[in-house]
C-alpha atoms as a PDB file:
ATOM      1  CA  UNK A   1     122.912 108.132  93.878  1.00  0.00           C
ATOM      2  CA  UNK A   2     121.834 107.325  90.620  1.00  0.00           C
ATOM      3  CA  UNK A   3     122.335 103.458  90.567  1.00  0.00           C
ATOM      4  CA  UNK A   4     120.095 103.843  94.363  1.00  0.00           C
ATOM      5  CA  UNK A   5     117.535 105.474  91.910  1.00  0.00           C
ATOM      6  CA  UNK A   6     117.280 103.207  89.283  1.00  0.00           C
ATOM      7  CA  UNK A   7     117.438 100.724  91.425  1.00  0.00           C
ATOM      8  CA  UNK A   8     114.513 101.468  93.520  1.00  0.00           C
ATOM      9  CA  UNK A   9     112.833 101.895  90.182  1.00  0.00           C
ATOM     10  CA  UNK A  10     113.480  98.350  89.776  1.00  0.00           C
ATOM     11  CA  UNK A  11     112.535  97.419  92.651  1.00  0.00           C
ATOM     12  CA  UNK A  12     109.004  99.114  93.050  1.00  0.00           C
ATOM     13  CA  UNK A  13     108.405  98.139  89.358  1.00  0.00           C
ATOM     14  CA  UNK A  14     108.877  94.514  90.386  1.00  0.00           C
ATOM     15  CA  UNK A  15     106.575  95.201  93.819  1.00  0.00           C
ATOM     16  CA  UNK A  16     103.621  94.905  91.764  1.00  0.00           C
ATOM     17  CA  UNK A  17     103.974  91.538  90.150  1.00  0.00           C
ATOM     18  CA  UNK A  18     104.746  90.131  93.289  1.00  0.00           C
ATOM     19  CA  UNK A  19     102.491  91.516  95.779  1.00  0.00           C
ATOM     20  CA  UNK A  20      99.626  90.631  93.056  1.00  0.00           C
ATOM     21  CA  UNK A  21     101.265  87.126  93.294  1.00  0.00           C
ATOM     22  CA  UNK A  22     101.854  86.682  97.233  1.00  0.00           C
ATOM     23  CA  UNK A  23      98.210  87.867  97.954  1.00  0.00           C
ATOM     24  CA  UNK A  24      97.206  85.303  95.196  1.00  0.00           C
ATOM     25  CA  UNK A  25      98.814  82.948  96.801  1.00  0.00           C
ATOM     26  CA  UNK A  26      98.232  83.204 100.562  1.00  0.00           C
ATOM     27  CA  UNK A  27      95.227  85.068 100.691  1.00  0.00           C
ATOM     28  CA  UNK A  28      92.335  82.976 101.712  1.00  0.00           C
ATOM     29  CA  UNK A  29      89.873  81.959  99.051  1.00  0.00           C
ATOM     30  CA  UNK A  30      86.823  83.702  99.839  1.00  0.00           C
ATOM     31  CA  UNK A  31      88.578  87.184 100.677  1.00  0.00           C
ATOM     32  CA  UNK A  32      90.821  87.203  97.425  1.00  0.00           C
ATOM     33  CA  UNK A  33      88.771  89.199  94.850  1.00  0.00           C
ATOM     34  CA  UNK A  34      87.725  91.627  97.213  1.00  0.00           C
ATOM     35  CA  UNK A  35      91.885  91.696  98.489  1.00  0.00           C
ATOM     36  CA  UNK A  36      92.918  92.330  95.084  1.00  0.00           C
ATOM     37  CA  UNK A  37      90.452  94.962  94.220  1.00  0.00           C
ATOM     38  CA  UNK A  38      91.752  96.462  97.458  1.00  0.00           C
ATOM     39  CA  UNK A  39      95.685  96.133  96.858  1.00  0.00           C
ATOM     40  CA  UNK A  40      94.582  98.266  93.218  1.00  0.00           C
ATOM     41  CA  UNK A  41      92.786 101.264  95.147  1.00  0.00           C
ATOM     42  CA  UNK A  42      95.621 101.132  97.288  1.00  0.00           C
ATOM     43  CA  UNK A  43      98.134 101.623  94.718  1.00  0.00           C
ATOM     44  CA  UNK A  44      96.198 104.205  93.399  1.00  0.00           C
ATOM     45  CA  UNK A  45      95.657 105.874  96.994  1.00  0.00           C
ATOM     46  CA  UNK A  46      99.285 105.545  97.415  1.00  0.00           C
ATOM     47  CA  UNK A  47     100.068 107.609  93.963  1.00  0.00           C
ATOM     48  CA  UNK A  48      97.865 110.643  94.877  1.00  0.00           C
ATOM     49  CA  UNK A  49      99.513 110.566  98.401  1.00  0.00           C
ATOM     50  CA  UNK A  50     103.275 110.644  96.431  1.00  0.00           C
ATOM     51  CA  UNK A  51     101.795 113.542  94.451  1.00  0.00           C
ATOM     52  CA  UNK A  52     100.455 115.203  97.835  1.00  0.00           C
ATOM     53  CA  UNK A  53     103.508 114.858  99.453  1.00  0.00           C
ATOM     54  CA  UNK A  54     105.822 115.745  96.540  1.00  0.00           C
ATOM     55  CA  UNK A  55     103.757 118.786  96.439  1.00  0.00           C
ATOM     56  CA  UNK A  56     103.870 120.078 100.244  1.00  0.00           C
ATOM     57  CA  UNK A  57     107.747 118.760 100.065  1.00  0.00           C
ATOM     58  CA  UNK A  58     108.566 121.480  97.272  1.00  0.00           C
ATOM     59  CA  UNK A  59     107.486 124.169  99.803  1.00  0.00           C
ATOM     60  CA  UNK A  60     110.398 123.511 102.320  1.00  0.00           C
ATOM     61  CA  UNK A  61     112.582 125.854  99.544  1.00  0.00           C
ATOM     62  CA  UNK A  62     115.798 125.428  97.417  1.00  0.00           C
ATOM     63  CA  UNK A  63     116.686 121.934  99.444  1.00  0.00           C
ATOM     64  CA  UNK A  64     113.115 120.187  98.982  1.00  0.00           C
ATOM     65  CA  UNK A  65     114.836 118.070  96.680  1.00  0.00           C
ATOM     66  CA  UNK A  66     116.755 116.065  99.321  1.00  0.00           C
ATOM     67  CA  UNK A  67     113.362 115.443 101.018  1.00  0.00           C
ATOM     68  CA  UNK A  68     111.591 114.270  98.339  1.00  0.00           C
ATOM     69  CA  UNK A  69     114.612 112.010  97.396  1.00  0.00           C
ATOM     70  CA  UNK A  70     114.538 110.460 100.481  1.00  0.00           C
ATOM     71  CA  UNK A  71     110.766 110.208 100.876  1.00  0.00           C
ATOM     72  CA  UNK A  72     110.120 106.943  99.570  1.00  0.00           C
ATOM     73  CA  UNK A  73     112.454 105.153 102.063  1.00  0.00           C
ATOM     74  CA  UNK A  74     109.341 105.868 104.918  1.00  0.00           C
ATOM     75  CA  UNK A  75     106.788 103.371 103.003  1.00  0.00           C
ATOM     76  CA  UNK A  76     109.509 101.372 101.628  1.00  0.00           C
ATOM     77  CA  UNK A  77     111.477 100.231 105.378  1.00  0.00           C
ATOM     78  CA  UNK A  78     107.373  99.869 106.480  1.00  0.00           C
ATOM     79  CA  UNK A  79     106.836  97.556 103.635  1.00  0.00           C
ATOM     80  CA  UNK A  80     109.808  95.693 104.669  1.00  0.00           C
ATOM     81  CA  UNK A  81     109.263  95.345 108.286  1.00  0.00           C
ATOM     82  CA  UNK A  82     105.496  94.139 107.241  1.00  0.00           C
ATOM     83  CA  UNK A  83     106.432  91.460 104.634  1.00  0.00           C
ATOM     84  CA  UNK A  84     109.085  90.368 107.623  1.00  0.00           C
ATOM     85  CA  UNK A  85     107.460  87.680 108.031  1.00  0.00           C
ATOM     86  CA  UNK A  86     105.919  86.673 104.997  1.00  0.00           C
ATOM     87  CA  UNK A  87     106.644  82.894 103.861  1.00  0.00           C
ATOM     88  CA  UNK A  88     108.382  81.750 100.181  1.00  0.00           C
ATOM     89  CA  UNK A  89     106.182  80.752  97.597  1.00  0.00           C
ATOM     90  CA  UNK A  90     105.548  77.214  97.878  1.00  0.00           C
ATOM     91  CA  UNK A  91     105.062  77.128  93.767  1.00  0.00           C
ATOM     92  CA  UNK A  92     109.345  78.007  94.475  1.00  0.00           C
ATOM     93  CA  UNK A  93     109.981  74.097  95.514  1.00  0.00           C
END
C-alpha cells in the first residue's frame, strides 16, 4: 500500500507539468491564456473539494480511513478515461 501511495504521489506531482504542457500544446491559440488560467482555478477548486470531502469522509467513523484512501481513484480513472484519447506530443518525434 505504501509503494501505491507514493506512487500516486508521483504521479499527480507529474500531472501538473504535463497537463500545463498538453493544453500548451493542443489548445487552440486564441483560447490558451484564458485555458490555462482555467486549468489553475481548477486545481485550486479541486484542492478545496479534497479538503471537503476528506472532511465529510472522517464522519463515516473508525474506518473513514479506507474511504479517504481510496477516494482519489474516482477523479483519477475519470482523468484517464478523458485523456483516452488524447494524442503524443508531436515535440516527442
Amino acid at each position: 500500500m505504501l509503494v501505491l501511495r507514493v506512487l500516486l504521489g508521483v504521479t499527480i506531482g507529474a500531472d501538473y507539468p504535463i497537463a500545463s504542457s498538453l493544453l500548451a500544446e493542443f489548445a487552440p491559440r486564441r483560447s490558451r491564456p484564458r485555458l490555462i488560467g482555467l486549468q489553475t482555478i481548477m486545481w485550486s477548486a479541486g484542492n478545496a473539494t479534497a479538503y471537503l470531502v476528506g472532511d465529510a469522509l472522517l464522519r463515516l467513523g473508525p474506518d473513514a480511513w479506507r474511504w479517504i484512501l481510496v477516494s482519489p481513484a474516482v477523479p483519477a480513472l475519470a482523468l484517464a478515461f478523458l485523456r483516452a484519447g488524447t494524442p503524443e506530443s508531436p515535440a516527442g518525434c
